[in-house]
PDB file of N, CA and C in Angstrom:
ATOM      1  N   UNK A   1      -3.215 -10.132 -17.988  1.00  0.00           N
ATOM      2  CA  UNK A   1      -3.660  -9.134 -17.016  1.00  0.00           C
ATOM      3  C   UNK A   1      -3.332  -7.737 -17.524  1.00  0.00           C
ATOM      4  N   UNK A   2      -4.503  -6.832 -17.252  1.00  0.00           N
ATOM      5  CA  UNK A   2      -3.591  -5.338 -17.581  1.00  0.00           C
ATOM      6  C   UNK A   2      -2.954  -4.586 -16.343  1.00  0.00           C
ATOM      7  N   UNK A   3      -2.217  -3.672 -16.710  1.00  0.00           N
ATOM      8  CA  UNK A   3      -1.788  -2.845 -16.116  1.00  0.00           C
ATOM      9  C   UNK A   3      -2.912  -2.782 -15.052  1.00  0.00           C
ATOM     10  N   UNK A   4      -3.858  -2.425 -14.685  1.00  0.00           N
ATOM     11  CA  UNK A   4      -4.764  -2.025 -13.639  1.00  0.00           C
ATOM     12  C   UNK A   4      -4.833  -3.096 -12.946  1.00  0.00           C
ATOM     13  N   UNK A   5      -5.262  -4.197 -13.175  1.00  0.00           N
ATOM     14  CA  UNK A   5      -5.009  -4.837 -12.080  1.00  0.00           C
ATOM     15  C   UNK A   5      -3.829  -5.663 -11.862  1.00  0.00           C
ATOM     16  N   UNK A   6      -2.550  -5.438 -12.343  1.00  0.00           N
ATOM     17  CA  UNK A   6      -1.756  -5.639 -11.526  1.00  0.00           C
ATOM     18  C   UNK A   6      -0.803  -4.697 -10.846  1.00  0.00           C
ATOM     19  N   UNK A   7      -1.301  -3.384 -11.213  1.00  0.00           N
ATOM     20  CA  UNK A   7      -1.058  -2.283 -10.150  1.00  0.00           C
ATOM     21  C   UNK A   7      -2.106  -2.880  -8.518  1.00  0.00           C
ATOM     22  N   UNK A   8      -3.382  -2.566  -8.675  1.00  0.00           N
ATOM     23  CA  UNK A   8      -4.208  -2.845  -7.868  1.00  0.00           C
ATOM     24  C   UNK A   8      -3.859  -4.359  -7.098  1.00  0.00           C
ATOM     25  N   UNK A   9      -3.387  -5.321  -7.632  1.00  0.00           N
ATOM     26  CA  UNK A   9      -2.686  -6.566  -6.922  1.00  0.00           C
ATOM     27  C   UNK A   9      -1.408  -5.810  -5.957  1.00  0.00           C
ATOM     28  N   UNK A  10      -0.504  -5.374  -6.814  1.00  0.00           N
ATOM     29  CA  UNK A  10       0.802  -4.850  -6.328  1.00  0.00           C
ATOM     30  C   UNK A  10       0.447  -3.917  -4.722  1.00  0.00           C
ATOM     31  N   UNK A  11      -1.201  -3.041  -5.324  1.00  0.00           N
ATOM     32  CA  UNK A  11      -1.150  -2.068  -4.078  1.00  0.00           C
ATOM     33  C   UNK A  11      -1.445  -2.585  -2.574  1.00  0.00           C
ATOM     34  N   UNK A  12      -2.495  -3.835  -3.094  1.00  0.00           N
ATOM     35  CA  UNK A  12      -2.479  -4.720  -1.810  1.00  0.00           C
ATOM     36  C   UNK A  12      -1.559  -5.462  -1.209  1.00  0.00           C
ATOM     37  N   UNK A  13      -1.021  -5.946  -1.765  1.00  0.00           N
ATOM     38  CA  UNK A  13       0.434  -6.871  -1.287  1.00  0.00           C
ATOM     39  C   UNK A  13       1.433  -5.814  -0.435  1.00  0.00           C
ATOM     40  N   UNK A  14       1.703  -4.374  -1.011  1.00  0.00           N
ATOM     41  CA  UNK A  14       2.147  -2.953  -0.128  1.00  0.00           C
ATOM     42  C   UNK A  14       1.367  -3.188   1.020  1.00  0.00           C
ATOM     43  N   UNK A  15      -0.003  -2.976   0.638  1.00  0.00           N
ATOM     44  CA  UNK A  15      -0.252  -2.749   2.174  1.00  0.00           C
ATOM     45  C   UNK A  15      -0.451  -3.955   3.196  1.00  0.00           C
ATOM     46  N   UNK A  16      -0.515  -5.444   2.845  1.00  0.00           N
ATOM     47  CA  UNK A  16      -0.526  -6.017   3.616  1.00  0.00           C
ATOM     48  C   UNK A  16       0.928  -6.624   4.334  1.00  0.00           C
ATOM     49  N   UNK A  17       2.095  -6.017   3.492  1.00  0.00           N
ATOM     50  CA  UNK A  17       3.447  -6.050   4.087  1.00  0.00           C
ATOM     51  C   UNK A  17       3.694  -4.993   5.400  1.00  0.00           C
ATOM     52  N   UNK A  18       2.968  -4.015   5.058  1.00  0.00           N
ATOM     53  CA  UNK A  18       3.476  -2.847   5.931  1.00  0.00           C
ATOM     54  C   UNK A  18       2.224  -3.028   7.206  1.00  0.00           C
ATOM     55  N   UNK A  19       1.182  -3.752   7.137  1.00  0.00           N
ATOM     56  CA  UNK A  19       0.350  -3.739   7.996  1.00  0.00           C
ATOM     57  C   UNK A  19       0.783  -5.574   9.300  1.00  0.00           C
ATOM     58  N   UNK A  20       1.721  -6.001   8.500  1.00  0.00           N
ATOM     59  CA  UNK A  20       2.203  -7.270   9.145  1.00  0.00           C
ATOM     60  C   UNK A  20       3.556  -6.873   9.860  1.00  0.00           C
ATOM     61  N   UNK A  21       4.233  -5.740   9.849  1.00  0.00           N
ATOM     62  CA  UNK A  21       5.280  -5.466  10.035  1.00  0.00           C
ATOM     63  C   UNK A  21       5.279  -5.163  11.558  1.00  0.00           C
ATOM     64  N   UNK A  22       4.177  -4.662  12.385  1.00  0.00           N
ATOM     65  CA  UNK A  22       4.343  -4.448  13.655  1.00  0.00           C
ATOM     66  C   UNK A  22       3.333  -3.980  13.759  1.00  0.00           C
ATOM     67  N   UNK A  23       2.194  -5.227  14.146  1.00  0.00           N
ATOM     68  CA  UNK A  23       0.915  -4.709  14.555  1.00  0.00           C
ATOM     69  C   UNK A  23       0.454  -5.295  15.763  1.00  0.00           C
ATOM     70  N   UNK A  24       1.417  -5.848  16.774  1.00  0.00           N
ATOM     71  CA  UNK A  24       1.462  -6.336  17.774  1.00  0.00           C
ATOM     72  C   UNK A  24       1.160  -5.152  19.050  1.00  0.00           C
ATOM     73  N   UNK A  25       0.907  -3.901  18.913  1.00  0.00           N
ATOM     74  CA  UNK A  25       0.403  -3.276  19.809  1.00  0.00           C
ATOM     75  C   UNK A  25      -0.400  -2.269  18.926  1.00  0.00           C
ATOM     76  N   UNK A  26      -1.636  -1.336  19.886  1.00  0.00           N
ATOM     77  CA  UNK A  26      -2.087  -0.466  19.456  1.00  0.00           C
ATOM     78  C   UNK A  26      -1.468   1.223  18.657  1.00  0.00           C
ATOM     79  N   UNK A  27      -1.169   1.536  19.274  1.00  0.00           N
ATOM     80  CA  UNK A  27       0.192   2.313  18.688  1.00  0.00           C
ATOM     81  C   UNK A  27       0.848   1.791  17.461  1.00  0.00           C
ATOM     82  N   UNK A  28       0.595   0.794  17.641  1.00  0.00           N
ATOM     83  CA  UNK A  28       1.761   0.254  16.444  1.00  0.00           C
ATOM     84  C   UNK A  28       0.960  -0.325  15.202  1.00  0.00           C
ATOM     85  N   UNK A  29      -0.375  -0.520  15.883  1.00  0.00           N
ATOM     86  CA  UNK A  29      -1.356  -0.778  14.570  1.00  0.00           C
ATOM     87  C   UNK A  29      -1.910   0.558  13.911  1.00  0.00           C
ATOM     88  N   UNK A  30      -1.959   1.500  14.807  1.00  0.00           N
ATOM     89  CA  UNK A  30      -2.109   2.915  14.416  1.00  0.00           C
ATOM     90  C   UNK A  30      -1.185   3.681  13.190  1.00  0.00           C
ATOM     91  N   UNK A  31      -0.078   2.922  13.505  1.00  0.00           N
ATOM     92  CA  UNK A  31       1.371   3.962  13.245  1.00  0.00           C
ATOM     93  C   UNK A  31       1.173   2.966  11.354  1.00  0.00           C
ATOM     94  N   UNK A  32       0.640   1.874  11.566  1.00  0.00           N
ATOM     95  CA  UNK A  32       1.070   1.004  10.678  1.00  0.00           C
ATOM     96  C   UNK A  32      -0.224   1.164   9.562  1.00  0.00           C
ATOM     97  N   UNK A  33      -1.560   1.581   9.611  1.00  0.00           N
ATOM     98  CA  UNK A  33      -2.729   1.632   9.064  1.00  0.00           C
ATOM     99  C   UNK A  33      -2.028   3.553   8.754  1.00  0.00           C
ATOM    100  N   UNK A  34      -1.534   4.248   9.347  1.00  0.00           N
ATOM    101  CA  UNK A  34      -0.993   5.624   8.142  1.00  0.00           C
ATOM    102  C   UNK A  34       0.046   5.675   7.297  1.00  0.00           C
ATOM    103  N   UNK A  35       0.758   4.370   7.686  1.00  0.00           N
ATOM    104  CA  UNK A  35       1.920   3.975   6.462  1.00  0.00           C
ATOM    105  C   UNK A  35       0.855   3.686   5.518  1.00  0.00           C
ATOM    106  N   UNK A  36       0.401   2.808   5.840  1.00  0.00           N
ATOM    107  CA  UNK A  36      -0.238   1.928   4.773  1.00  0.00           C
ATOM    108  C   UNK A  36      -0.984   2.801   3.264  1.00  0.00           C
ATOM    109  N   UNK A  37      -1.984   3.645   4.096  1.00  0.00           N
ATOM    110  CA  UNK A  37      -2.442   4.579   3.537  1.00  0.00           C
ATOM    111  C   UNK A  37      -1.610   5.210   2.667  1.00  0.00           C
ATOM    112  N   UNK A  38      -0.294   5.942   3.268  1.00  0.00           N
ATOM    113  CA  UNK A  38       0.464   6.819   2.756  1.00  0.00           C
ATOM    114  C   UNK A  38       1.184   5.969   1.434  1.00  0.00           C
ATOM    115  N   UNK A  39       1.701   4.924   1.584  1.00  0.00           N
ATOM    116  CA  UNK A  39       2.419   3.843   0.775  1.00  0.00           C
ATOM    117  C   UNK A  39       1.314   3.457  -0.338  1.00  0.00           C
ATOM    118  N   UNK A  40       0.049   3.281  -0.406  1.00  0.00           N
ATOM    119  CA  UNK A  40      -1.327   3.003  -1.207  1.00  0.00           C
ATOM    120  C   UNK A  40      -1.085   4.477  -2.095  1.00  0.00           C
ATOM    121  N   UNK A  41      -1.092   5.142  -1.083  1.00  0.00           N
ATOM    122  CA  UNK A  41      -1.545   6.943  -2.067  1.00  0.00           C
ATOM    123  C   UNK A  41      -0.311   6.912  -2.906  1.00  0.00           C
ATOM    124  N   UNK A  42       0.710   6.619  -2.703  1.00  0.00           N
ATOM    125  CA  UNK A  42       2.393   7.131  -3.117  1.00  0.00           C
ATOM    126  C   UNK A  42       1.946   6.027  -4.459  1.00  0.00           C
ATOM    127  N   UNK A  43       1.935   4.592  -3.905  1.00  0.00           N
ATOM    128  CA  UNK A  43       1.970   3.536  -5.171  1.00  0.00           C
ATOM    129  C   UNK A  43       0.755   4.260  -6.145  1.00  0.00           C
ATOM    130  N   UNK A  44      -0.150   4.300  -5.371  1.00  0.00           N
ATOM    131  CA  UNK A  44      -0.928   5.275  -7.270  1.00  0.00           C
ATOM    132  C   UNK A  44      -0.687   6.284  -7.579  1.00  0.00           C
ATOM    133  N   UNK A  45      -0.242   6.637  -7.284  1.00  0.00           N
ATOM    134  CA  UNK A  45       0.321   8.165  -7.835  1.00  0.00           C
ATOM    135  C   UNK A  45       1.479   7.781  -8.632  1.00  0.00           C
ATOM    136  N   UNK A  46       2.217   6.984  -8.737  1.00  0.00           N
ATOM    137  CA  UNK A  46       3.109   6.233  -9.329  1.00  0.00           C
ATOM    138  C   UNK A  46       2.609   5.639 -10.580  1.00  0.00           C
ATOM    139  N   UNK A  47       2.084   5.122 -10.257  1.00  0.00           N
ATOM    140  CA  UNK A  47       0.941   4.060 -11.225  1.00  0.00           C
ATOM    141  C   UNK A  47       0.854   4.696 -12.012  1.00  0.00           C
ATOM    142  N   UNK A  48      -0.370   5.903 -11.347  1.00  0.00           N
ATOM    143  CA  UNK A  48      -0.563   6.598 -12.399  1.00  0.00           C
ATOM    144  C   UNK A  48       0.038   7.561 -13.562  1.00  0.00           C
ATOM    145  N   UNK A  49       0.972   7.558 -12.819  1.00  0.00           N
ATOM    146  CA  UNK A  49       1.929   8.384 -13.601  1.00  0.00           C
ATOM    147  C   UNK A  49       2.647   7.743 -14.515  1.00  0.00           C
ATOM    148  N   UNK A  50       3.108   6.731 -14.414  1.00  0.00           N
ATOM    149  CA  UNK A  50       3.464   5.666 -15.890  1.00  0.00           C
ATOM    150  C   UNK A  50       2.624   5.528 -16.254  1.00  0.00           C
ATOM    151  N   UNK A  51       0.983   5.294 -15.940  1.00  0.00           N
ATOM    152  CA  UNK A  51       0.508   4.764 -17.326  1.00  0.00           C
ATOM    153  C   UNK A  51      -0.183   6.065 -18.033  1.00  0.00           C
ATOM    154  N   UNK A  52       0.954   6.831 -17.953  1.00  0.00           N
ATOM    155  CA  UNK A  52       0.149   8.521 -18.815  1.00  0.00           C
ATOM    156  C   UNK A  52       1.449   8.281 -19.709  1.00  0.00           C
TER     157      UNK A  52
END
């Protein structure tokens, strides 16, 4: 596997941890879909930055 997709594996597995974490109310699926996002943007920006 290269680097890309097992960044891109890694970024989903982030977000489907943080989207299982408390999505038992609306608010809380809200609160949990701008982690997610934010945690996706942070992990590539990461990514990307090691593989420079």
């Amino acid at each position: 596997m290269t680097k890309t997709t097992i960044a891109r594996i890694s970024v989903v597995c982030i977000a489907l941890s943080i989207l299982g974490g408390c999505a038992n109310t609306i608010k809380g699926m809200g609160q949990d879909a701008a982690n997610t996002v934010n945690a996706t943007e942070s992990a590539g920006q990461n990514i990307a930055g090691a593989a420079q």
